[in-house]
Every structure is written in structure tokens, then in C-alpha cells.
N, C-alpha and C. Protein backbone atom coordinates (compact mmCIF):
# COMPACT_ATOMS: atom_id res chain seq x y z
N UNK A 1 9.67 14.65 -14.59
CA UNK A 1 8.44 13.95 -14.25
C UNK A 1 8.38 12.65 -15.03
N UNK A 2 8.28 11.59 -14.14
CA UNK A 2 7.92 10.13 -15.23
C UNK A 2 6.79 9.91 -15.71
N UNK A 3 6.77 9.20 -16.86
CA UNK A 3 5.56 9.42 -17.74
C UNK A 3 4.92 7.89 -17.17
N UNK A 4 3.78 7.75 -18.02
CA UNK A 4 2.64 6.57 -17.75
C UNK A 4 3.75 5.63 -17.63
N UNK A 5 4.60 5.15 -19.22
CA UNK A 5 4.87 4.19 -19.15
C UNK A 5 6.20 3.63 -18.36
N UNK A 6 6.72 4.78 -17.52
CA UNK A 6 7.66 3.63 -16.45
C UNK A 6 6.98 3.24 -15.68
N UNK A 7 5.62 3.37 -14.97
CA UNK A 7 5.03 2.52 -13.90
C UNK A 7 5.22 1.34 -13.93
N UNK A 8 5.39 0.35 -13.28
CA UNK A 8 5.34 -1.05 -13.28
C UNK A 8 3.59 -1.59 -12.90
N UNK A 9 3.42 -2.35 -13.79
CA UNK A 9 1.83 -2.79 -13.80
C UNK A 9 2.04 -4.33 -13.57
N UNK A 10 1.11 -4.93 -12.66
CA UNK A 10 1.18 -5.92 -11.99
C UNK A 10 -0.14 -7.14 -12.50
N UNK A 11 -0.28 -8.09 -12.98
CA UNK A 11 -1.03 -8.53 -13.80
C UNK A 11 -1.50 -10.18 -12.44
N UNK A 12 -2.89 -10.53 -12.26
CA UNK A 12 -3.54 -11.70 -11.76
C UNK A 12 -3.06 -12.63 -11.58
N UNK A 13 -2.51 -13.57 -10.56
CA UNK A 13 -1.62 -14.58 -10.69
C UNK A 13 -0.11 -14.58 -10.65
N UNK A 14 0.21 -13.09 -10.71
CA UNK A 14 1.88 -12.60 -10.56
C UNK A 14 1.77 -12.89 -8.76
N UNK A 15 3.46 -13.08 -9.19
CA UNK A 15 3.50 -12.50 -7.06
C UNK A 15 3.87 -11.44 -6.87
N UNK A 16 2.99 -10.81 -5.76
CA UNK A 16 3.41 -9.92 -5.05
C UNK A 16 4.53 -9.20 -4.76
N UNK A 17 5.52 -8.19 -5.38
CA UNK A 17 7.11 -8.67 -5.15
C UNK A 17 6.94 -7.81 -4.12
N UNK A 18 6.65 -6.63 -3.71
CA UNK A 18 7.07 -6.33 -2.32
C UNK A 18 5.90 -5.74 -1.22
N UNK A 19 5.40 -5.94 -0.42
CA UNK A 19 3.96 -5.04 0.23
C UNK A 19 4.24 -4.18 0.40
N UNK A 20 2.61 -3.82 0.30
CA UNK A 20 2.50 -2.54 0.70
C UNK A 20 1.44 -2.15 0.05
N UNK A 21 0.37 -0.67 -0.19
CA UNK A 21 -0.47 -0.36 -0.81
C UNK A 21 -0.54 -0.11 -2.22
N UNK A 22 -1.47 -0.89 -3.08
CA UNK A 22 -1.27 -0.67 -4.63
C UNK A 22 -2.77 -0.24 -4.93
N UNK A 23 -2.38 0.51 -6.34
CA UNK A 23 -3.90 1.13 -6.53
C UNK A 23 -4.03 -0.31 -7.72
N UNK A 24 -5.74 -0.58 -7.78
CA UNK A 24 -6.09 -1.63 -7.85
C UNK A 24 -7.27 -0.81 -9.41
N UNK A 25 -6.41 -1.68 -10.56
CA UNK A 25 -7.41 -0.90 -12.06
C UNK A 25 -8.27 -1.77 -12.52
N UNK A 26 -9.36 -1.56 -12.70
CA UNK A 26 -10.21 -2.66 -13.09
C UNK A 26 -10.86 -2.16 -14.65
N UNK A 27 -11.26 -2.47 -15.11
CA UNK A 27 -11.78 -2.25 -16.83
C UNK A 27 -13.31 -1.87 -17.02
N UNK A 28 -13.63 -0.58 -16.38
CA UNK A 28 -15.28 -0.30 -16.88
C UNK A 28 -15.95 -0.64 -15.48
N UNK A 29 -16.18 -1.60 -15.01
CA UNK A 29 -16.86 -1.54 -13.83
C UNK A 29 -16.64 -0.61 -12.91
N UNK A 30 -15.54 -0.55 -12.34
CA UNK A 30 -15.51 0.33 -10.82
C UNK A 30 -14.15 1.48 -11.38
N UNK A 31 -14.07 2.10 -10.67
CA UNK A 31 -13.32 3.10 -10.26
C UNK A 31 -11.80 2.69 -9.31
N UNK A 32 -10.78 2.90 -10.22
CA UNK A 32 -9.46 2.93 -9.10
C UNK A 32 -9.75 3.09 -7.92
N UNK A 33 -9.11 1.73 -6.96
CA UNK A 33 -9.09 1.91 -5.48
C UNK A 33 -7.76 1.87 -5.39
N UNK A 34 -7.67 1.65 -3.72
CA UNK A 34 -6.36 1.05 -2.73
C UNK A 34 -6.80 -0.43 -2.02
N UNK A 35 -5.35 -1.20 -2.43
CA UNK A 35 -5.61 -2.43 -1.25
C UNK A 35 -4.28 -2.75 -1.04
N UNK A 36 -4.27 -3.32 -0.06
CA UNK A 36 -2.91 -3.82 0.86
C UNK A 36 -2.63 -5.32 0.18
N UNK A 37 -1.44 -5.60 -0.22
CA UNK A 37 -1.16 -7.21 -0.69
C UNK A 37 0.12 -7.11 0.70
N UNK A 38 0.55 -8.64 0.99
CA UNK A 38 1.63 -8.94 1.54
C UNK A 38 2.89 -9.39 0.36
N UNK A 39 3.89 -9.36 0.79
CA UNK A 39 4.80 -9.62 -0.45
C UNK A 39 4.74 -11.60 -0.34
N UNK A 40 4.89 -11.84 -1.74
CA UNK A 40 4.81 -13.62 -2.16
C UNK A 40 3.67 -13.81 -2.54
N UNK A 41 2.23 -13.23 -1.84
CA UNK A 41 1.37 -13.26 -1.95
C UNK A 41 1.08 -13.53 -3.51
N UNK A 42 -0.11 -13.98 -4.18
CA UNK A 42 0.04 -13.74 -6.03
C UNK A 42 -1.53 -12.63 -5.53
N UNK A 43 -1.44 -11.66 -6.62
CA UNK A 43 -2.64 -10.61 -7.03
C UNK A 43 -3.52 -11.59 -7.37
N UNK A 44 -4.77 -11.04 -6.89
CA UNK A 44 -6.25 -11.41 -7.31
C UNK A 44 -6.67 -11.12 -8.38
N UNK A 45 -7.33 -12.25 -9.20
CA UNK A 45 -8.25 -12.34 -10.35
C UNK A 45 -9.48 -11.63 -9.58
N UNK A 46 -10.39 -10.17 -10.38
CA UNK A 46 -11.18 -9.36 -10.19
C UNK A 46 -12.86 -10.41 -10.54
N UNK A 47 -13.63 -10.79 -9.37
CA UNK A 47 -14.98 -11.23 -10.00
C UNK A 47 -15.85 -10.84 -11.06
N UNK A 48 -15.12 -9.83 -11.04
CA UNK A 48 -16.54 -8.77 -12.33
C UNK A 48 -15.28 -8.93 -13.81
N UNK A 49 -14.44 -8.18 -13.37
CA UNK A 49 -12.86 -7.76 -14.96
C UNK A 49 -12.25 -9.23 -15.00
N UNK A 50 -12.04 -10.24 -14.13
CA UNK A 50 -11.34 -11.57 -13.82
C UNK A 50 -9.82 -10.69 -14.44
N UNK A 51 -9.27 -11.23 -15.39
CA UNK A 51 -7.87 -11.13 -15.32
C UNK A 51 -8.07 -9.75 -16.06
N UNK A 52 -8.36 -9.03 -16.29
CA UNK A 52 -8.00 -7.37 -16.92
C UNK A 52 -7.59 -6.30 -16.22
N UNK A 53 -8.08 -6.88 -14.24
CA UNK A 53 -7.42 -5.95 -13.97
C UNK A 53 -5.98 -6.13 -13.55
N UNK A 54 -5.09 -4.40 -13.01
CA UNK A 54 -3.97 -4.50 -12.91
C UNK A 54 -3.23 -3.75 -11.50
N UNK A 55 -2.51 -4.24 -11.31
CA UNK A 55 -1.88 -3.73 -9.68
C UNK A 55 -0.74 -2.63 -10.15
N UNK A 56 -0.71 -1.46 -9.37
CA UNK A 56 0.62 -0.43 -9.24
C UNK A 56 0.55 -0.24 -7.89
N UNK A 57 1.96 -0.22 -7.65
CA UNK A 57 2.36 -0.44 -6.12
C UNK A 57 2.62 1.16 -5.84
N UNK A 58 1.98 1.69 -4.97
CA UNK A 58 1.97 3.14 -4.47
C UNK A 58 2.84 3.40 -3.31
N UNK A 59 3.06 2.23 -2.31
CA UNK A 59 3.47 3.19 -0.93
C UNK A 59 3.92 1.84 -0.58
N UNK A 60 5.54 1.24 -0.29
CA UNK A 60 6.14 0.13 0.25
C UNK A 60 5.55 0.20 1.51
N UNK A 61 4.93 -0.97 2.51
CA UNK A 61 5.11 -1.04 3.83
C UNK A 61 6.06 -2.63 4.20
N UNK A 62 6.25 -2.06 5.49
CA UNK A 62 7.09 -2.78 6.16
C UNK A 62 6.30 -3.97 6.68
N UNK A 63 6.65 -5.32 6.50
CA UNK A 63 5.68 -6.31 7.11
C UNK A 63 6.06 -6.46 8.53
N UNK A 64 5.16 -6.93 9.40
CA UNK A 64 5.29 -7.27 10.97
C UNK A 64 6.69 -8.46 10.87
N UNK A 65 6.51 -9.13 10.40
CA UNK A 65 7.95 -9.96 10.89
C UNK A 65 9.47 -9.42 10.07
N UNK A 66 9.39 -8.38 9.51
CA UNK A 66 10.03 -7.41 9.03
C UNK A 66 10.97 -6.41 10.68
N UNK A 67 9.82 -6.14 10.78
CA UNK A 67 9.99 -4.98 12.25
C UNK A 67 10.59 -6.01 12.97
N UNK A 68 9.67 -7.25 13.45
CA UNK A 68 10.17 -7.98 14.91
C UNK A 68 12.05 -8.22 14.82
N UNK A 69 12.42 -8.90 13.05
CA UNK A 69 13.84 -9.27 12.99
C UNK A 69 14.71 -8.02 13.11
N UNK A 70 14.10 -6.51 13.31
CA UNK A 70 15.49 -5.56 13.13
C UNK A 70 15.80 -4.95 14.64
């Protein structure tokens, strides 16, 4: 079983390296969600945490111009 610290944690202003669904950590305000980034894309600065919160990528998806080239 892998522990906390191999996750890869994704920090505001990084890019996106691959899409797909990441759970989205914010600091005291809200509660772990899910959101969809596209890959290149850079992660969002949080309005309430601004840069504290952090991205882990849960589930690769395939982008639409992904599918159309295969």
C-alpha cells in the first residue's frame, strides 16, 4: 500500500501535466472535492485559500482531440 507521501501534489500556477479528474484540497474552508483540469492548462488560485490549496490527480481522462487523432 503507498503511503501519503508518494502522492504527487499539484500547487496554483503549475501546469496541468495530464487531464483528467483531481481531488481539489483547500485549507479550513471547504471540504475535498473533484474537478476536471485539461492538460497545459495551469491550476487555479482558490478565492477563499488563494495559493494553499493543492491538486492530486485521481482518474487520467482522455481529451477529445486525443480520441479524434487515434
Amino acid at each position: 500500500m503507498a503511503s501519503d507521501s508518494s502522492k504527487t501534489l499539484y500547487k496554483p500556477g503549475q501546469v496541468v501535466p495530464t487531464a483528467g479528474i483531481y481531488k481539489v484540497s483547500h485549507v479550513q474552508h471547504r471540504l475535498p472535492h473533484k474537478a476536471t483540469f485539461k492538460a497545459n492548462e495551469k491550476f487555479p488560485t482558490c478565492h477563499k485559500c488563494d495559493s494553499a490549496v493543492r491538486f492530486e490527480l485521481l482518474e487520467p481522462v482522455e481529451e477529445e482531440s486525443e480520441r479524434r487523432s487515434a
